[in-house]
Protein backbone atom coordinates (compact mmCIF):
# COMPACT_ATOMS: atom_id res chain seq x y z
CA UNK A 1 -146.59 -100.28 97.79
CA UNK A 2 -143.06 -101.12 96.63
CA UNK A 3 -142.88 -103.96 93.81
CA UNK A 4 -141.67 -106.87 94.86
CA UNK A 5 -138.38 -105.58 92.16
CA UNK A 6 -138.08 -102.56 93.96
CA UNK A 7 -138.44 -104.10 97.85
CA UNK A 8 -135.74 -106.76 96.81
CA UNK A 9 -133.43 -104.27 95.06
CA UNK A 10 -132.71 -102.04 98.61
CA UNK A 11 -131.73 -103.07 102.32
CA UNK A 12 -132.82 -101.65 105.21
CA UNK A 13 -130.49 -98.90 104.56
CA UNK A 14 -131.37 -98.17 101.28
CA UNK A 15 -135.57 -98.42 102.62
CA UNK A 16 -134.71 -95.78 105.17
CA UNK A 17 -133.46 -93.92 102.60
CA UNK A 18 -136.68 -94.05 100.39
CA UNK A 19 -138.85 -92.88 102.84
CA UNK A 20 -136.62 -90.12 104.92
CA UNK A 21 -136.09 -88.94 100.77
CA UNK A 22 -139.76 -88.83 100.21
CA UNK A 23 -140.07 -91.34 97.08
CA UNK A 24 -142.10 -93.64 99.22
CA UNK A 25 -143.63 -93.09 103.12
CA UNK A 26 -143.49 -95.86 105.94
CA UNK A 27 -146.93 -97.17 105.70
CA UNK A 28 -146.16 -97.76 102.34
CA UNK A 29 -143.21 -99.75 103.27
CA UNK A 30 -145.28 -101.79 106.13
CA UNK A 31 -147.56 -102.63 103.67
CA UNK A 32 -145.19 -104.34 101.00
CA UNK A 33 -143.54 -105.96 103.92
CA UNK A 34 -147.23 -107.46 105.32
CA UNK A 35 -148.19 -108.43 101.54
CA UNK A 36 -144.83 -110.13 101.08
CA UNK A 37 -145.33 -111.71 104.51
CA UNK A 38 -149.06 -112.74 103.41
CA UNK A 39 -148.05 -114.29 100.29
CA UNK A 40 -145.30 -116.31 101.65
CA UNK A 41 -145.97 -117.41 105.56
CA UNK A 42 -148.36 -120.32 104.64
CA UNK A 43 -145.36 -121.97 103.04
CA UNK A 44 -142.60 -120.84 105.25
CA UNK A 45 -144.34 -120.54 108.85
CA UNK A 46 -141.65 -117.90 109.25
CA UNK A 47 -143.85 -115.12 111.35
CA UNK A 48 -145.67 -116.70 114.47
CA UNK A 49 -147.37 -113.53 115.42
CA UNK A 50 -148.73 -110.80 113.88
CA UNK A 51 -148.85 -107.32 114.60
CA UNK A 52 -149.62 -105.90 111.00
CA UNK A 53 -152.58 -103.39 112.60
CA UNK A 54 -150.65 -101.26 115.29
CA UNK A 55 -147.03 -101.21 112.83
CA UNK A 56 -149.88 -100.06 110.44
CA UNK A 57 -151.18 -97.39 112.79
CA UNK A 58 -147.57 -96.28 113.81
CA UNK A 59 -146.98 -95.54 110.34
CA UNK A 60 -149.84 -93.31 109.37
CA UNK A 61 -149.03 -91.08 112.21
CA UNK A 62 -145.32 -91.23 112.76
CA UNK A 63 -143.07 -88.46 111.70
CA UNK A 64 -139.58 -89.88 110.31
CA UNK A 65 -137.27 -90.05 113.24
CA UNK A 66 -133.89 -91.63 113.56
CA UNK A 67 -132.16 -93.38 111.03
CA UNK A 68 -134.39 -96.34 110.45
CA UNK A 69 -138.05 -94.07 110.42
CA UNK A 70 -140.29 -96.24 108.87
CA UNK A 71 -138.89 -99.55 108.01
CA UNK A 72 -140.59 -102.67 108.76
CA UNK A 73 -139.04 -105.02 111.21
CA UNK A 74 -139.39 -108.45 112.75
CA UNK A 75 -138.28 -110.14 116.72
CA UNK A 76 -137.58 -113.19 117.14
CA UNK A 77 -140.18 -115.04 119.55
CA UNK A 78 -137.43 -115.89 122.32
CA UNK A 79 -135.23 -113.89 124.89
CA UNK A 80 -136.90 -110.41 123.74
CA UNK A 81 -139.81 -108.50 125.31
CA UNK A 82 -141.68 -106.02 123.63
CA UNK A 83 -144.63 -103.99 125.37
CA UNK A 84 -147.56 -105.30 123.95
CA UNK A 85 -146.07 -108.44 122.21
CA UNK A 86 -146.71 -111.91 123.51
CA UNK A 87 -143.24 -113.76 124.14
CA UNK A 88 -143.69 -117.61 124.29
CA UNK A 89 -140.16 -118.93 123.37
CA UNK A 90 -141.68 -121.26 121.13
CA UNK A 91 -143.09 -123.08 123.90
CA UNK A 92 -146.97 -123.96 124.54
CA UNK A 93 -146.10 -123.57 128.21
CA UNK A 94 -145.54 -119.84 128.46
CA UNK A 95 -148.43 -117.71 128.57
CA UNK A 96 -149.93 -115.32 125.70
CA UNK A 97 -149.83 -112.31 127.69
CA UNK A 98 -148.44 -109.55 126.33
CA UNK A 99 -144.70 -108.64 127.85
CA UNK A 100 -145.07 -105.25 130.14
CA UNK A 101 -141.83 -103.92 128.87
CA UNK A 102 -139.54 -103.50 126.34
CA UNK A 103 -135.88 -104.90 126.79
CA UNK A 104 -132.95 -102.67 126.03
CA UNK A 105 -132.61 -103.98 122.74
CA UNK A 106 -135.87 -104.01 121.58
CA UNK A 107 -136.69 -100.17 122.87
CA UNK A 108 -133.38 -98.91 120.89
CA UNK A 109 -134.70 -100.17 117.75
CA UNK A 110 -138.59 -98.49 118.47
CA UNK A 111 -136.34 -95.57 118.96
CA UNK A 112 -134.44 -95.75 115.97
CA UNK A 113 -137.40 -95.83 113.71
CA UNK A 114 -138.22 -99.71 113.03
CA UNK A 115 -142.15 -100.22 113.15
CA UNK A 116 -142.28 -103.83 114.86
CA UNK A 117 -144.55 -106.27 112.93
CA UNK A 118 -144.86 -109.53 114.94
CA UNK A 119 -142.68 -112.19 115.71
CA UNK A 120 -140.66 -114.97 114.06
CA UNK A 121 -141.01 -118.83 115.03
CA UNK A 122 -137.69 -120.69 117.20
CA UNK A 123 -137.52 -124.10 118.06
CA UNK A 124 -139.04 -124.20 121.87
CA UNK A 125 -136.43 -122.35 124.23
CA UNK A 126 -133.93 -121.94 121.54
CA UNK A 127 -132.90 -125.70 122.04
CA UNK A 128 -132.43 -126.92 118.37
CA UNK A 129 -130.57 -125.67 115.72
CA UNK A 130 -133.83 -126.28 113.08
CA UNK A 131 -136.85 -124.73 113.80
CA UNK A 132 -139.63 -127.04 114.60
CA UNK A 133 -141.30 -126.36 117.53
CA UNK A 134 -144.71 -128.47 118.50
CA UNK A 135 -146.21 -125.01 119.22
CA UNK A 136 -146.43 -123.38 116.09
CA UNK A 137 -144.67 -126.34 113.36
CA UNK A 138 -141.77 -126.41 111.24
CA UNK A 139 -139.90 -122.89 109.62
CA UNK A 140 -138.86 -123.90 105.89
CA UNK A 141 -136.14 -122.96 104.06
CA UNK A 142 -137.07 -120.77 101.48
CA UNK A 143 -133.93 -122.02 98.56
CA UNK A 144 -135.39 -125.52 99.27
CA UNK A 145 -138.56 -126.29 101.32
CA UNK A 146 -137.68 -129.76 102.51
CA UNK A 147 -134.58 -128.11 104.04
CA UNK A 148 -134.29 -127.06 107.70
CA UNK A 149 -134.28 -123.25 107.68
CA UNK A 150 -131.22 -123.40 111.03
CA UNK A 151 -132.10 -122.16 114.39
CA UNK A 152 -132.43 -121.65 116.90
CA UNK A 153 -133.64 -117.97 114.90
CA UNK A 154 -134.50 -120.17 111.80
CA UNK A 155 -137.69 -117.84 111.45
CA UNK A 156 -135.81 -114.74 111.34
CA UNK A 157 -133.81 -116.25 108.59
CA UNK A 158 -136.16 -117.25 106.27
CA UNK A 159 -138.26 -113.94 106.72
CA UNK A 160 -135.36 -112.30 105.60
CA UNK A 161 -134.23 -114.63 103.41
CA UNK A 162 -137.29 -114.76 101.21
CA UNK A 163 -137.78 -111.08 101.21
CA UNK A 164 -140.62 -110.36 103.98
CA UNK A 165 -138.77 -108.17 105.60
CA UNK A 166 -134.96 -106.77 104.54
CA UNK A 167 -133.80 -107.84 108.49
CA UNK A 168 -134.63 -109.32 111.49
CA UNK A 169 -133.83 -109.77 115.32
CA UNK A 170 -131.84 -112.85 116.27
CA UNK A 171 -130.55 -114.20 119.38
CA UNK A 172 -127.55 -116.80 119.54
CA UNK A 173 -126.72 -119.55 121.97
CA UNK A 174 -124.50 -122.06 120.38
CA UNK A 175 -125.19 -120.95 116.90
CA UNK A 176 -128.32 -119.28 116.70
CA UNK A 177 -127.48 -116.46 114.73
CA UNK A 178 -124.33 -118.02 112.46
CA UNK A 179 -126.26 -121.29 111.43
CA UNK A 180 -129.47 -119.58 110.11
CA UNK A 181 -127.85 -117.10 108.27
CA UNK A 182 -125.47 -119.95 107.27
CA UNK A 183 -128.71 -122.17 105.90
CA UNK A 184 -130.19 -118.74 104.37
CA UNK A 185 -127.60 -117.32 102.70
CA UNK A 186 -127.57 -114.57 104.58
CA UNK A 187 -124.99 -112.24 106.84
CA UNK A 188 -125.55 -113.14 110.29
CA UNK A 189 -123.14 -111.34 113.24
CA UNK A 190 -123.23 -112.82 116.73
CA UNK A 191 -121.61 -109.97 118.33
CA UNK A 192 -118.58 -109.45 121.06
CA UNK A 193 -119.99 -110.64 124.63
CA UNK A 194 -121.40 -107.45 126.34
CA UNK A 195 -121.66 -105.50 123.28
CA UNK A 196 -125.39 -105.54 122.80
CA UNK A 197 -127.47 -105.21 126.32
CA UNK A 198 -129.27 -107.74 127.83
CA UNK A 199 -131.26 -106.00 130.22
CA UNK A 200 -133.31 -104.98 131.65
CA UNK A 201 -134.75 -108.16 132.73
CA UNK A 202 -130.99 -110.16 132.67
CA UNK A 203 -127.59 -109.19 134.17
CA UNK A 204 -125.80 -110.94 131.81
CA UNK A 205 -127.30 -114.02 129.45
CA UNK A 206 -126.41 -117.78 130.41
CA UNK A 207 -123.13 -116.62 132.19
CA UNK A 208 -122.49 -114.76 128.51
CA UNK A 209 -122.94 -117.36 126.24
CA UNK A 210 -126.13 -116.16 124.80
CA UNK A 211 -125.76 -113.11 122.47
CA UNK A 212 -128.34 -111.09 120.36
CA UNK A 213 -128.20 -109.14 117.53
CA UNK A 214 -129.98 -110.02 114.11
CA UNK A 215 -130.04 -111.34 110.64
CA UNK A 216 -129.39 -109.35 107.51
CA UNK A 217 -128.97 -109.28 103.70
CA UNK A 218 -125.94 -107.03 103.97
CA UNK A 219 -122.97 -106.21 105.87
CA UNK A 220 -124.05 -102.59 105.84
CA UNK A 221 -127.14 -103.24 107.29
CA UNK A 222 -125.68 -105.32 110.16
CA UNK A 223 -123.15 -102.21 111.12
CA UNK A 224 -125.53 -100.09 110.77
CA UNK A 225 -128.15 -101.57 113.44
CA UNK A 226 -125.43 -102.63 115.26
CA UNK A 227 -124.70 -98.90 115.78
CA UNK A 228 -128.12 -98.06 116.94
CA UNK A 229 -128.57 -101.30 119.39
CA UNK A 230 -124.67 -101.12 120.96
CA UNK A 231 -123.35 -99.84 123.65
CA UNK A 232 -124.25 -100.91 127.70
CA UNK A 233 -127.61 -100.31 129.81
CA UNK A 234 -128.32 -98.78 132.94
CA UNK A 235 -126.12 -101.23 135.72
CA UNK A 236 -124.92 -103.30 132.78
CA UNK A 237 -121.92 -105.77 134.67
CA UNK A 238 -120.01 -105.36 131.53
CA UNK A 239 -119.31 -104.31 128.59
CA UNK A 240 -117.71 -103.17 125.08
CA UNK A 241 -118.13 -99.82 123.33
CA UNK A 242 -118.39 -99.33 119.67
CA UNK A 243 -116.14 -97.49 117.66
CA UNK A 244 -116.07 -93.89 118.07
CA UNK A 245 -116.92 -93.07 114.73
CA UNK A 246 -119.29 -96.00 114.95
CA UNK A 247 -119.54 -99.37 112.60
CA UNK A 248 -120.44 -98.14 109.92
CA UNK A 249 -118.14 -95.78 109.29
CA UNK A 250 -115.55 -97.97 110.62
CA UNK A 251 -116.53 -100.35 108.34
CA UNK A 252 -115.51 -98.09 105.25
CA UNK A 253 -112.26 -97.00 105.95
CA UNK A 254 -108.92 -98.57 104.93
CA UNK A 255 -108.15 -101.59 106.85
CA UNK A 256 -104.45 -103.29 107.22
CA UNK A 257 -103.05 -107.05 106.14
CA UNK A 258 -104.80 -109.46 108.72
CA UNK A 259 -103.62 -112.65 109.98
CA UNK A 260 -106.01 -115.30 109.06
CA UNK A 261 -106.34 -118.78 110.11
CA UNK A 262 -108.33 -121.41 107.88
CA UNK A 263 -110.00 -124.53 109.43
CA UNK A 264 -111.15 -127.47 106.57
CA UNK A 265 -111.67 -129.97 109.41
CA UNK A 266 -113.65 -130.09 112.84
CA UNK A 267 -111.93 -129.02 116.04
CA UNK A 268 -111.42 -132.91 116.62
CA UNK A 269 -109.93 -133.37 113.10
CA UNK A 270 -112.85 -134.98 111.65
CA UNK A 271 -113.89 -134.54 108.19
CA UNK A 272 -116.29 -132.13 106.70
CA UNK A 273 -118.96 -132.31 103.69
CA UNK A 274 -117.04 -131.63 100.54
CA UNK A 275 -119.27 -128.29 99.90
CA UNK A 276 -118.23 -126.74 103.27
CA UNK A 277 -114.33 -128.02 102.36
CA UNK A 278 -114.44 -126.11 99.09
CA UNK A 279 -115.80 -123.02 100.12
CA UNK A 280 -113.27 -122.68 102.97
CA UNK A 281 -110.55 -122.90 100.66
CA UNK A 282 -112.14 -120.67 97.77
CA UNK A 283 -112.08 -118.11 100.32
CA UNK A 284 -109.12 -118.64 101.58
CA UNK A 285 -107.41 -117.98 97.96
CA UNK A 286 -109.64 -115.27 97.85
CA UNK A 287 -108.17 -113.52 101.27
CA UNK A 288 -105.17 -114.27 99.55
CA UNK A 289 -105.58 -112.27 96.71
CA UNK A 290 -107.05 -109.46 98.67
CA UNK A 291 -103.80 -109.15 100.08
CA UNK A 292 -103.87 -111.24 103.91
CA UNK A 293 -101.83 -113.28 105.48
CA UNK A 294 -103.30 -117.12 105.03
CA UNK A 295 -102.19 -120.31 106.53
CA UNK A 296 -104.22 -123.37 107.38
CA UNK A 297 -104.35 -123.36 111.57
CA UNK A 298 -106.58 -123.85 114.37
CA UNK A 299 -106.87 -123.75 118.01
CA UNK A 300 -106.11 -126.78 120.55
CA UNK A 301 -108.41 -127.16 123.22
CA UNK A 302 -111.05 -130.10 124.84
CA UNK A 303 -113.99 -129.33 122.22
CA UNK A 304 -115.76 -132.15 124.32
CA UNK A 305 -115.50 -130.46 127.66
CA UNK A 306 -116.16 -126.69 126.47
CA UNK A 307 -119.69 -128.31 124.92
CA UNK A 308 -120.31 -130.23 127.75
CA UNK A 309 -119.80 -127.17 130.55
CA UNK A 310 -121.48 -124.69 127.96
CA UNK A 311 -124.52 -127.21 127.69
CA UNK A 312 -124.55 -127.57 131.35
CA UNK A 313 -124.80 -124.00 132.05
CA UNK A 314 -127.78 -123.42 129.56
CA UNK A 315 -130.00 -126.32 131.27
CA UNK A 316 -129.46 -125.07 133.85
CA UNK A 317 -130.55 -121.51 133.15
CA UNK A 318 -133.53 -122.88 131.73
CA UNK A 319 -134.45 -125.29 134.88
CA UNK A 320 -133.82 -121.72 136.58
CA UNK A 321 -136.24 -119.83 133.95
CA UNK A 322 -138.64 -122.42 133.83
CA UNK A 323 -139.15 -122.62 137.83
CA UNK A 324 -139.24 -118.49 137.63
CA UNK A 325 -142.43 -118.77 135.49
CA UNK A 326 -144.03 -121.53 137.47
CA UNK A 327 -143.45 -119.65 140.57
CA UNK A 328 -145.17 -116.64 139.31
CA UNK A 329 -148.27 -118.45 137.49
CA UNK A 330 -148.64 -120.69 140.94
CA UNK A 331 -148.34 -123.81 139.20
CA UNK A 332 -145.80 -126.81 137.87
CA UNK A 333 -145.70 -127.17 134.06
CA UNK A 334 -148.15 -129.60 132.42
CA UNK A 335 -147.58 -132.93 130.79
CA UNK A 336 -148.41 -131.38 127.36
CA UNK A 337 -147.01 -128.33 127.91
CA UNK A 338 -143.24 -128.91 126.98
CA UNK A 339 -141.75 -130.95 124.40
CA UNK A 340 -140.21 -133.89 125.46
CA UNK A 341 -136.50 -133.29 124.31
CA UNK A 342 -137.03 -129.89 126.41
CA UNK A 343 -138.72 -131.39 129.58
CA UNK A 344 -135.49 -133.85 129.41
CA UNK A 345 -133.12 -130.85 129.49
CA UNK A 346 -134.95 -129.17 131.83
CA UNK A 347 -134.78 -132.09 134.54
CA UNK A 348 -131.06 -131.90 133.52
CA UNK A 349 -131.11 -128.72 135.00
CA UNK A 350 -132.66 -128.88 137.84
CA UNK A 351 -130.62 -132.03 139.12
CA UNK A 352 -127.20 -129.98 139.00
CA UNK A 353 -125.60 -128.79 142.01
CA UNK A 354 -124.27 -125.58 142.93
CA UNK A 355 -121.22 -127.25 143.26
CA UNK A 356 -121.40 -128.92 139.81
CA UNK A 357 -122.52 -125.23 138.03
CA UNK A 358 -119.18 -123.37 139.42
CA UNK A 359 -117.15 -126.55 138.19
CA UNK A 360 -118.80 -126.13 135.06
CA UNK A 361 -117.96 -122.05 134.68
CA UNK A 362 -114.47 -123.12 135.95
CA UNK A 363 -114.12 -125.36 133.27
CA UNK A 364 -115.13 -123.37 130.53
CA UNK A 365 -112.82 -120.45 131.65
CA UNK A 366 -110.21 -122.90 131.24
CA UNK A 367 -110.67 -123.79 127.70
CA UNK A 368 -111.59 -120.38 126.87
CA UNK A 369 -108.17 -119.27 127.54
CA UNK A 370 -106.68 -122.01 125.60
CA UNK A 371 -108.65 -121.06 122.88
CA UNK A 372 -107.80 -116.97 123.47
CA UNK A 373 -103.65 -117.94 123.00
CA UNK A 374 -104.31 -118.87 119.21
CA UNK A 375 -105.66 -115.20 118.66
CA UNK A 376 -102.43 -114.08 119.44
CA UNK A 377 -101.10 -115.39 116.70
CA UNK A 378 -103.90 -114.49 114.53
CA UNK A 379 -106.25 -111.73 113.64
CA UNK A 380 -109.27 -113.82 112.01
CA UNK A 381 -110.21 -117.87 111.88
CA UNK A 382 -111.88 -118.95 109.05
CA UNK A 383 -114.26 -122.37 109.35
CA UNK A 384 -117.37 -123.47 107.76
CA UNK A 385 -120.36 -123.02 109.69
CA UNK A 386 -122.41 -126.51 108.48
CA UNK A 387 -120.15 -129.98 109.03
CA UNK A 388 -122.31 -131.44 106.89
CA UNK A 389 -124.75 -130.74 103.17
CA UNK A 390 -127.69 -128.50 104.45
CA UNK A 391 -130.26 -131.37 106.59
CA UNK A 392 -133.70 -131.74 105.63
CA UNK A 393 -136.73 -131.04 108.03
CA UNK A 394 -137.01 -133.59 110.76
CA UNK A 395 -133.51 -134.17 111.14
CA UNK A 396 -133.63 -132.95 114.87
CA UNK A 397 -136.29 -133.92 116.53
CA UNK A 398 -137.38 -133.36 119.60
CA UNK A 399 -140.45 -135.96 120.71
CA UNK A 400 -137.57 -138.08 122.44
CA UNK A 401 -135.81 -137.79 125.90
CA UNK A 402 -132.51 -138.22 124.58
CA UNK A 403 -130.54 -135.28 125.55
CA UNK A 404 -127.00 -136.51 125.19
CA UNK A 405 -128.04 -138.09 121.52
CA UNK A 406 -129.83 -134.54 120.37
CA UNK A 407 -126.80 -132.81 121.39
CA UNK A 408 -124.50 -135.35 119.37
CA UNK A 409 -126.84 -134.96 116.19
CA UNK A 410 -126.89 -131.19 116.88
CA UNK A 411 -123.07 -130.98 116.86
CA UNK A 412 -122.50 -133.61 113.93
CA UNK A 413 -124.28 -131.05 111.75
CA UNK A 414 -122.87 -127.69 113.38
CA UNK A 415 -119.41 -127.73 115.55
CA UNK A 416 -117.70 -125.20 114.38
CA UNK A 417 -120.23 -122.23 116.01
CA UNK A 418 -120.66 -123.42 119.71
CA UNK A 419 -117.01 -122.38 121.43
CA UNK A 420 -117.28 -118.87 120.03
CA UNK A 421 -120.26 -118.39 122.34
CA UNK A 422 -118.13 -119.73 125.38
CA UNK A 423 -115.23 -117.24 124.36
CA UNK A 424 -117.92 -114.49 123.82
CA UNK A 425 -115.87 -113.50 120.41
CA UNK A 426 -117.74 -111.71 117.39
CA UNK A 427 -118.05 -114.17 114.55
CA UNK A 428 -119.71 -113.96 111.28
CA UNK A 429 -121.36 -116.07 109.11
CA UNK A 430 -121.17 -114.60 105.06
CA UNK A 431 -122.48 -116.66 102.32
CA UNK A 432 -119.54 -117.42 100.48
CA UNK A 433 -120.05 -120.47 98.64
CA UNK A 434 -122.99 -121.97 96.63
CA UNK A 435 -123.25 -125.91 95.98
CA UNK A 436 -124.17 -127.02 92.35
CA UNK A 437 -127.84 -127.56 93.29
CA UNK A 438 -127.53 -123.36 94.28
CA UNK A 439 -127.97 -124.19 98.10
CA UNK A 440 -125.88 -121.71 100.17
CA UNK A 441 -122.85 -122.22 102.22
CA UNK A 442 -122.01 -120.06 105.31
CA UNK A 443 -118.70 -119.75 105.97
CA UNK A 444 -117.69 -118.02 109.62
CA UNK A 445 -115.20 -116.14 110.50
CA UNK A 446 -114.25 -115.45 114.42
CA UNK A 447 -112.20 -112.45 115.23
CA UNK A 448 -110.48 -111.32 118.67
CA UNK A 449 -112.66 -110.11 121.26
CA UNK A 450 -114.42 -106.75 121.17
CA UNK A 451 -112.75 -106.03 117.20
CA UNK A 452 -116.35 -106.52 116.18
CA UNK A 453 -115.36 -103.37 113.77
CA UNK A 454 -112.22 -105.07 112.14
CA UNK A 455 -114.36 -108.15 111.53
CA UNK A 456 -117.17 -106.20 109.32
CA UNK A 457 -114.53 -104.37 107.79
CA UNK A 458 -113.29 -107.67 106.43
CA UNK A 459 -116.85 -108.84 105.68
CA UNK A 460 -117.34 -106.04 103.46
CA UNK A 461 -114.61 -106.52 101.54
CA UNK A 462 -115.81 -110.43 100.93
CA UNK A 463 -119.43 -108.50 99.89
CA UNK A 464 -118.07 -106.55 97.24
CA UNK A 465 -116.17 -109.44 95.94
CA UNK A 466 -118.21 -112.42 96.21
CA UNK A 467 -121.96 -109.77 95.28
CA UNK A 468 -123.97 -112.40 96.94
CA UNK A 469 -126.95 -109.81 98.13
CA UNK A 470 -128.36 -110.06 94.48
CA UNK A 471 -128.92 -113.62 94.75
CA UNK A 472 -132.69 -114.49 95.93
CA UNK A 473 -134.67 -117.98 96.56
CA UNK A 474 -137.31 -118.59 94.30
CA UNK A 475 -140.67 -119.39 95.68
CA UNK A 476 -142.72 -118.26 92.59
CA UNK A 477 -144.12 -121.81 91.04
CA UNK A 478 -147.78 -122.20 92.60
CA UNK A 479 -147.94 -126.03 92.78
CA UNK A 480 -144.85 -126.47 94.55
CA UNK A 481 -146.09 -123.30 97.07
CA UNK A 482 -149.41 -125.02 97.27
CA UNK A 483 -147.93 -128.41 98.03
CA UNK A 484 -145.73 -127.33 100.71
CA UNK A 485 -148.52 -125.42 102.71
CA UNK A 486 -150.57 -128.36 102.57
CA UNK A 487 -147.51 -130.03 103.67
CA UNK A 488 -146.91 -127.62 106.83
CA UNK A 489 -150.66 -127.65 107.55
CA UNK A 490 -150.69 -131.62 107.90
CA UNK A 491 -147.21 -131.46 109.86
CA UNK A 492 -148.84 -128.34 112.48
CA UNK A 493 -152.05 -130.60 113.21
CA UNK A 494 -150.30 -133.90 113.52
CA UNK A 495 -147.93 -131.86 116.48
């Protein structure tokens, strides 16, 4: 086994390296990923399932193959089958089978070497943006445990965040990827609509709002998965290709000036926390002296109405998902088996009209090209990613009926993420800015459609300037570790 030194000193890249060089093999690297995960899960309630005993059994026999042989690897527990793997989307409604298949995205990471080792914890059908699901309890953050950890891949996050594993598979919505990384202090890339498949088992995801791709400690690592999970599957509708020479390579060549755009206010010009202020304008002098074009700018458009039609469509994808799975099992969900805030949404759903659905698509096409005209103008748009100071646990929940007021909450904390999804633009989330307490700030940046490659070209140059990756939570005094899992233990049972 790795120490914990020598795990936290290397990304997935640099773990690849280890063991296609020799100096360590990949059981060796499952095993300081399982002990890390061990140690640390009680507190967190990051990983939700375990499959520690077949990634071991993969490793002992596997020869190194492709360019991620060996290193350990976690999916998030919503939108991603994986032979073998139950997949309950965080819901006690969904069965514990085992999927039958792997999806597109998960069987081009198997291929490119990752040994799977369970899954991480999201709020129940993605549907919050902290991770508390009645099923399996609250995810904590691991740079302060009273803190919500994001969602709705808030497990991913901390996983990665507290060193269990170096990344992780994330899937985003409204969010999903960008705030997690964002609470985490971590590099979290919700890619360019269509560039990462989303079959076999879906055509396209919520009418392309949903997006998956993962959660990282490094830019490097993000091109360089990016490169093995890219590109389209068989009868894909659409699609973008990655660069020839792929990301990563893309990623380290000389880029050009950009045009960049900075945001210190919502889309509605209200004011933000003074945290998520600052760091938007410390990295906007920084892009400044790295030699870019920066002016304070943003796009006009109805931020109410492209929520609305966005939140529309999702219910009722869900109603559609949810009916899907109580066709097949031969009965109606039970009382106990959803969470109230989701049961709400899901009635939503099912009480929309065809009619209603295409007037919502119609309307968010409409505001997506309002939105497309500002990236005419300019290359990049710089925002925070949290409105507000990082929430604590509890902040969101979800035992009410309230749709309309969760969404409100849910928006008060986060705007700045959800539109991207309805443009289906890449957009990053970097951890640019610390507050005095040494809580992260994510700061996102959105670039044009399908320049996925200009965008991590930029967010490496903001790596090697701001040197965040050596910067780690500490979860190493015993009373406060012990306190906490007694904590989560009481907060599980009580669910």
């Amino acid at each position: 086994m790795l120490t914990l030194q020598e795990w936290e000193a290397r990304d997935a890249v640099g773990i690849a390296a280890l063991i296609k060089s020799g100096e360590i093999n990949a059981r060796e690297a499952v095993e300081t990923a399982i002990a890390r995960i061990e140690q640390l899960n009680p507190v967190l309630n990051a990983v939700v399932y375990k499959a520690f005993d077949s990634a071991l059994e993969l490793a002992g026999r596997q020869k190194p193959s492709g360019p991620f042989a060996g290193v350990p690897y976690l999916l998030k527990d919503l939108n991603a089958p994986a032979q073998g793997l139950p997949l309950t989307n965080g819901s006690r409604l969904l069965a514990q089978a085992p999927a039958p298949f792997d999806s597109a995205v998960v069987a081009r990471l198997k291929a490119a070497g990752f040994l799977i080792l369970g899954r991480t914890n999201s709020p129940e059908f993605g549907l919050n943006i902290s991770t508390e699901p009645a099923a399996y309890g609250p995810t904590r953050n691991p740079w302060q445990l009273d803190r919500i950890a994001g969602g709705s891949s808030g497990g991913s996050a901390a996983a990665v965040s507290s060193g269990m594993v170096p990344a992780a598979h994330a899937t985003d919505s409204g969010g999903s990827i960008r705030i997690p990384a964002a609470c985490n202090g971590l590099v979290g890339l919700k890619p360019s609509r269509g560039l990462n498949p989303a079959g076999p088992h879906r055509a396209q995801a919520n009418e392309g709002i949903s997006h998956e791709n993962l959660i990282s400690r490094s830019v490097r690592d993000t091109a360089a998965i990016l490169d093995v999970t890219s590109g389209p599957d068989v009868g894909a509708p659409y699609f973008f290709c990655k660069p020839p020479i792929g990301f990563l390579k893309s990623m380290q060549q000389r880029g050009k000036p950009l045009r960049i755009a900075l945001m210190t206010k919502t889309f509605n010009g209200e004011e933000i926390c003074a945290d998520a202020r600052e760091g938007v304008q410390r990295t906007g002098t920084l892009l400044t002296e790295m030699g870019h074009h920066v002016e304070e700018a943003f796009p006009h458009f109805d931020y109410d109405l492209i929520q609305k039609s966005i939140f529309s469509l999702l219910f009722a994808n869900l109603a559609a998902g949810v009916a899907d799975f109580e066709q097949q099992r031969g009965s109606p969900a039970a009382e106990d088996e959803l969470e109230p805030l989701s049961r709400a949404a899901l009635e939503r759903g099912r009480t929309m009209t065809l009619a209603e659905y295409l007037a919502a698509v119609a309307q968010l096409n409409r505001q997506v090209r309002r939105i497309g005209t500002f990236f005419e103008a300019q290359d990049v748009l710089v925002t925070p990613v949290l409105a507000t100071d990082l929430p604590e646990l509890g902040c969101l929940p979800t035992h009410g009926s309230d749709v309309d007021g969760h969404v409100e909450r849910l928006l008060r904390i986060a705007p700045f993420a959800l539109p991207f999804n309805g443009t289906g633009q890449p957009a990053i989330s970097l951890p640019m800015h610390w507050t005095a307490s040494g809580l992260p700030v994510g700061i996102q940046f959105v670039g044009r459609l399908g320049q996925d490659a200009t965008l991590l070209h930029l967010a490496a140059g903001l790596e090697e300037a701001r040197n965040w990756f050596g910067r780690r939570p500490t979860l190493r005094e015993t009373a406060d570790l012990q306190t906490a899992h007694e904590q989560t233990t009481e907060q599980t049972a009580d669910q």
